[in-house]
C-alpha atoms as a PDB file:
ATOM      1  CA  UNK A   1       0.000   0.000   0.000  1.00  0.00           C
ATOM      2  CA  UNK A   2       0.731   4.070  -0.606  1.00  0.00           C
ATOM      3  CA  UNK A   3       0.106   6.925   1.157  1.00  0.00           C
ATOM      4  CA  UNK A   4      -3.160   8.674  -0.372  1.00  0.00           C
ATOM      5  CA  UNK A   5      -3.897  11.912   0.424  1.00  0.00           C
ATOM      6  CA  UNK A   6      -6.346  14.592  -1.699  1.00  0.00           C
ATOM      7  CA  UNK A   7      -7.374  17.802  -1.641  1.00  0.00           C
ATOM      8  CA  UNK A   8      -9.235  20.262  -3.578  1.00  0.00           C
ATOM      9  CA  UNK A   9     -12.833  20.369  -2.942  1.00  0.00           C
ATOM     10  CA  UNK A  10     -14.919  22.875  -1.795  1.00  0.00           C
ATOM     11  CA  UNK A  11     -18.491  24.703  -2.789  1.00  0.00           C
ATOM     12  CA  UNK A  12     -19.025  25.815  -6.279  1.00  0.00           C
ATOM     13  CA  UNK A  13     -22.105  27.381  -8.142  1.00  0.00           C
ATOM     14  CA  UNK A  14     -23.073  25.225 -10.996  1.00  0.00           C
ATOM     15  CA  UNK A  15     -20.761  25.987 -14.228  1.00  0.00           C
ATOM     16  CA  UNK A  16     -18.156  26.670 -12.305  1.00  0.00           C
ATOM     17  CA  UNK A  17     -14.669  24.690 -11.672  1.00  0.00           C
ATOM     18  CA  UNK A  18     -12.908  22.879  -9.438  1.00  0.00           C
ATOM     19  CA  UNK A  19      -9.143  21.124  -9.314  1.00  0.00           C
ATOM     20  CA  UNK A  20      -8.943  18.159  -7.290  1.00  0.00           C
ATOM     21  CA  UNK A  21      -4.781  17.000  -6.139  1.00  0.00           C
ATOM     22  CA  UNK A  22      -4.052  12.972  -5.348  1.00  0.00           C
ATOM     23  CA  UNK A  23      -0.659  12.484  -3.723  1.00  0.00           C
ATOM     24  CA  UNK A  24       0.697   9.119  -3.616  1.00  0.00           C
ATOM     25  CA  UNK A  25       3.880   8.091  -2.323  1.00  0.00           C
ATOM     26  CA  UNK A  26       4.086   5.018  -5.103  1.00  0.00           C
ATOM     27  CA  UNK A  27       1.731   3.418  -7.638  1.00  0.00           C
ATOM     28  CA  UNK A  28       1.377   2.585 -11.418  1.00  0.00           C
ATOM     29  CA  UNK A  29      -2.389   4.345 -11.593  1.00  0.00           C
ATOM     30  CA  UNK A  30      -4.829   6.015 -10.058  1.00  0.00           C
ATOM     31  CA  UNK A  31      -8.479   7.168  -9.982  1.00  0.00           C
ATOM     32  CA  UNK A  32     -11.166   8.907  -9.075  1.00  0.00           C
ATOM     33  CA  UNK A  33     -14.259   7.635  -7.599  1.00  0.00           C
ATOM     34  CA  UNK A  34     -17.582   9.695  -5.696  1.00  0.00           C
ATOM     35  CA  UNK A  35     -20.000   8.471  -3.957  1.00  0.00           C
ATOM     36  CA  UNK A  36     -23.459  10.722  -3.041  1.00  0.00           C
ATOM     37  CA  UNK A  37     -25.581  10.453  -0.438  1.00  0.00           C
ATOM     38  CA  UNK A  38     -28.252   7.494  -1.266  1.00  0.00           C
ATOM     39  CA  UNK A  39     -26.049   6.317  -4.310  1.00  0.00           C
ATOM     40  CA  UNK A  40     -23.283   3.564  -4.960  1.00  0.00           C
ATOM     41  CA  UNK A  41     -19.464   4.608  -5.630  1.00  0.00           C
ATOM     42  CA  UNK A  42     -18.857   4.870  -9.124  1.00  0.00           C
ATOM     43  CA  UNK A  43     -15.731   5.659 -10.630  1.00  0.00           C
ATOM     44  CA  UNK A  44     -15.290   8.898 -12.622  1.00  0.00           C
ATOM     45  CA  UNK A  45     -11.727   8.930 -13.784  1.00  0.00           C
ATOM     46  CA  UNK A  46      -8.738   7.148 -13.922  1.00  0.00           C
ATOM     47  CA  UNK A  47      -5.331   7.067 -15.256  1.00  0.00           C
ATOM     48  CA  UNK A  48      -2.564   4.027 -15.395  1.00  0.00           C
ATOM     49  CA  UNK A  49       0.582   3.725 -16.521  1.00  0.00           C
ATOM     50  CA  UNK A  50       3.632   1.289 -16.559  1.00  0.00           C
ATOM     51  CA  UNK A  51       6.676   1.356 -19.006  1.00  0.00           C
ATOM     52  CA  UNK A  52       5.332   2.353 -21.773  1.00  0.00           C
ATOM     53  CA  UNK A  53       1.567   2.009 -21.923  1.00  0.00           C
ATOM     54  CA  UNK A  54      -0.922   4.373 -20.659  1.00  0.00           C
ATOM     55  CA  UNK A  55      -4.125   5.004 -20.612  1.00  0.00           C
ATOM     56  CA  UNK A  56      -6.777   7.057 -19.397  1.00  0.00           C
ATOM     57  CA  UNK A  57     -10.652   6.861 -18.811  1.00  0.00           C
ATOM     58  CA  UNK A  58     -13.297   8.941 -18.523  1.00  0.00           C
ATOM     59  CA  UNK A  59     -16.735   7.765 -16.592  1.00  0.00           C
ATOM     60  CA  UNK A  60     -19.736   9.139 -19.906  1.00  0.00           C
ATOM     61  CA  UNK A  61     -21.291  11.777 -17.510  1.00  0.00           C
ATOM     62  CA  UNK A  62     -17.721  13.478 -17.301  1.00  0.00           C
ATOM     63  CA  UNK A  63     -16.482  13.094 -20.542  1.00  0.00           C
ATOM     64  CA  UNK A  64     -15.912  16.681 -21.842  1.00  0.00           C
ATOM     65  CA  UNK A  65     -16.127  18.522 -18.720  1.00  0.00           C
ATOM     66  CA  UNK A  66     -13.199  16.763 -16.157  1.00  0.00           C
ATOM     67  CA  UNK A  67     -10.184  15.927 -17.574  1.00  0.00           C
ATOM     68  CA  UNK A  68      -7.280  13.749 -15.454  1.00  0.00           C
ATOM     69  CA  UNK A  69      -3.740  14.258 -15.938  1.00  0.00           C
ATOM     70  CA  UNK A  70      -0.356  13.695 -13.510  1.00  0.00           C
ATOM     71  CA  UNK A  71       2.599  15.401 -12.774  1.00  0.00           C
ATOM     72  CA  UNK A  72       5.012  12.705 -12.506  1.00  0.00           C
ATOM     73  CA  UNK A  73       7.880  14.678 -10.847  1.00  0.00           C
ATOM     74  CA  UNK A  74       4.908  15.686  -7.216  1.00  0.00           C
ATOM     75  CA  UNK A  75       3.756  11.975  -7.540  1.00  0.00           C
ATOM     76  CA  UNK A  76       0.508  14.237  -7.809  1.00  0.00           C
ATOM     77  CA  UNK A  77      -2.624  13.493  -9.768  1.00  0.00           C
ATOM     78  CA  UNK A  78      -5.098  15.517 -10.450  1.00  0.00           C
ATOM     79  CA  UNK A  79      -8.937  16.400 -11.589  1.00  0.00           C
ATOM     80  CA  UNK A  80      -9.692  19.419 -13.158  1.00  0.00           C
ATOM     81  CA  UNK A  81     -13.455  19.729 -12.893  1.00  0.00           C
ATOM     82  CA  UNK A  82     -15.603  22.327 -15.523  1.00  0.00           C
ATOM     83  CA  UNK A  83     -19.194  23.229 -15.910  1.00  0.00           C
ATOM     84  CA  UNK A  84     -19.444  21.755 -13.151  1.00  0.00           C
ATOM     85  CA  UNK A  85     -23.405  20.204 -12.366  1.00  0.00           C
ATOM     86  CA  UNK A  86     -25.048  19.756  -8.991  1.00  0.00           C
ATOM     87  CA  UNK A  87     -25.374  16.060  -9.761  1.00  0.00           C
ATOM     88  CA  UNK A  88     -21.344  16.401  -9.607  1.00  0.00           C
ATOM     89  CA  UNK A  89     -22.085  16.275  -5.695  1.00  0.00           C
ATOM     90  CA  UNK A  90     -20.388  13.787  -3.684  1.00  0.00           C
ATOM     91  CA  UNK A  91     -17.695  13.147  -1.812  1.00  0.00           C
ATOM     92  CA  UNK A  92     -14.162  12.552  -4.050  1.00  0.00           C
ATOM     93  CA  UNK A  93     -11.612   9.616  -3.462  1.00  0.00           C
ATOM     94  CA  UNK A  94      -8.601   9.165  -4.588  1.00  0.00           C
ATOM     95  CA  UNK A  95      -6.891   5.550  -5.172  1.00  0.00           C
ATOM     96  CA  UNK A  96      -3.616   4.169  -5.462  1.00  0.00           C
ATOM     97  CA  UNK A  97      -2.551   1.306  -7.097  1.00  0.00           C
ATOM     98  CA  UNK A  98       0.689   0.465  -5.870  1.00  0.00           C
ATOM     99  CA  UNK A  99       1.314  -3.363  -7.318  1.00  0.00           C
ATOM    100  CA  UNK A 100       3.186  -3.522 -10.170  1.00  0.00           C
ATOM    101  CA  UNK A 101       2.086  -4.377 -13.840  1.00  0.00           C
ATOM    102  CA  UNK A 102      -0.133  -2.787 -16.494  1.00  0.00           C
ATOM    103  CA  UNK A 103      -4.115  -2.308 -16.083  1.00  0.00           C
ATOM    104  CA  UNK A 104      -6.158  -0.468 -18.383  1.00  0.00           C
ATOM    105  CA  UNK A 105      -7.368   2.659 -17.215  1.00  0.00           C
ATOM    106  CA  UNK A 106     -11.225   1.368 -17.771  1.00  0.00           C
ATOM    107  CA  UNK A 107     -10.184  -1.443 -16.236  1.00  0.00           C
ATOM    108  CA  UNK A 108      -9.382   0.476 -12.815  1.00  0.00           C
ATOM    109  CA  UNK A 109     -12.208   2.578 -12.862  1.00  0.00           C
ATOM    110  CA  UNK A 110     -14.429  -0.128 -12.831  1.00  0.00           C
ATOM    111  CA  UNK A 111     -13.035  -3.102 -10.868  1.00  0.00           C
ATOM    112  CA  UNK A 112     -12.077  -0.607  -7.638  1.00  0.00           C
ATOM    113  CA  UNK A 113     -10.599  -3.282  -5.933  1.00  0.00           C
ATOM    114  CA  UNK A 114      -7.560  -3.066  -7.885  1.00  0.00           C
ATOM    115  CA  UNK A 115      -6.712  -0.270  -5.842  1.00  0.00           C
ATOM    116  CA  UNK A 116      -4.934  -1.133  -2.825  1.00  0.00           C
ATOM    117  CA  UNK A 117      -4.881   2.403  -0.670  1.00  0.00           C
ATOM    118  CA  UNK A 118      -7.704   5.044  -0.864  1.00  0.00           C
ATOM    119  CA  UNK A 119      -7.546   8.528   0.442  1.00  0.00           C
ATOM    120  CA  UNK A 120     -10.266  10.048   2.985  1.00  0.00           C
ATOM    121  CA  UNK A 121     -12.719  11.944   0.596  1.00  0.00           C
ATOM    122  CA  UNK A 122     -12.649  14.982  -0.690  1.00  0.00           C
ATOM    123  CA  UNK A 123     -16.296  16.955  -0.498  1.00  0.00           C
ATOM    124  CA  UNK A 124     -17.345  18.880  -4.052  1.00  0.00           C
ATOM    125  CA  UNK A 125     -21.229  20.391  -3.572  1.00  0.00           C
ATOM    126  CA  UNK A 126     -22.201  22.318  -6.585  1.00  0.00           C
ATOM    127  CA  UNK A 127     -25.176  24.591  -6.377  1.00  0.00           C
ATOM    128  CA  UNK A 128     -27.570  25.298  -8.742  1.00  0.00           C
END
């Protein structure tokens, strides 16, 4: 396991934006999952690399709007959230997967027990 820890969330009117940071201390991907009050987790984005190959993936009610990208020389992650929706509310997590080998980036986002080490949440409420 890594050390997970995000930041970034915070109120927003609806259209507006938002940049959510993932820190991890190790890992060959990581993603993005929220989870609203009432509702299941679902994974929004994730990215995964090894050698190589990498990928990214985009969850349909994002695609357009949130965009993931990482800064390999922070270890950092992050989110950049536009036009943002108040069906965007939930509270973020970030995951880590620290094992070895290559996974698609679809494949992360929606088998979330390939990740090994989640952060704490992040809250994003967007008003309408």
């Amino acid at each position: 396991q890594v050390q997970v820890v995000e930041s970034g969330g915070g109120l927003v009117q609806a259209g507006g934006s938002l940049r959510l940071s993932c820190t991890a201390s190790g890992g060959y991907g990581m993603g993005w999952f929220r989870q609203a009050p009432g509702k299941e987790r679902a994974g929004v984005s994730c990215i995964s690399w090894y050698w190589a190959s990498a990928s990214t993936y985009y969850a349909d009610s994002v695609k357009g709007r949130f965009t993931i990208f990482r800064d390999n020389a922070k270890n950092t992650v992050y989110l950049e959230m536009n036009n943002l929706k108040p069906e965007d509310t939930a509270m973020y997590y970030c995951a880590a997967k620290s094992s070895p080998g290559y996974s698609s980036a679809y494949s992360l986002c929606n088998s979330p027990q390939s990740f090994d080490s989640w952060g704490q949440g992040t809250q994003v409420t967007v008003s309408s």
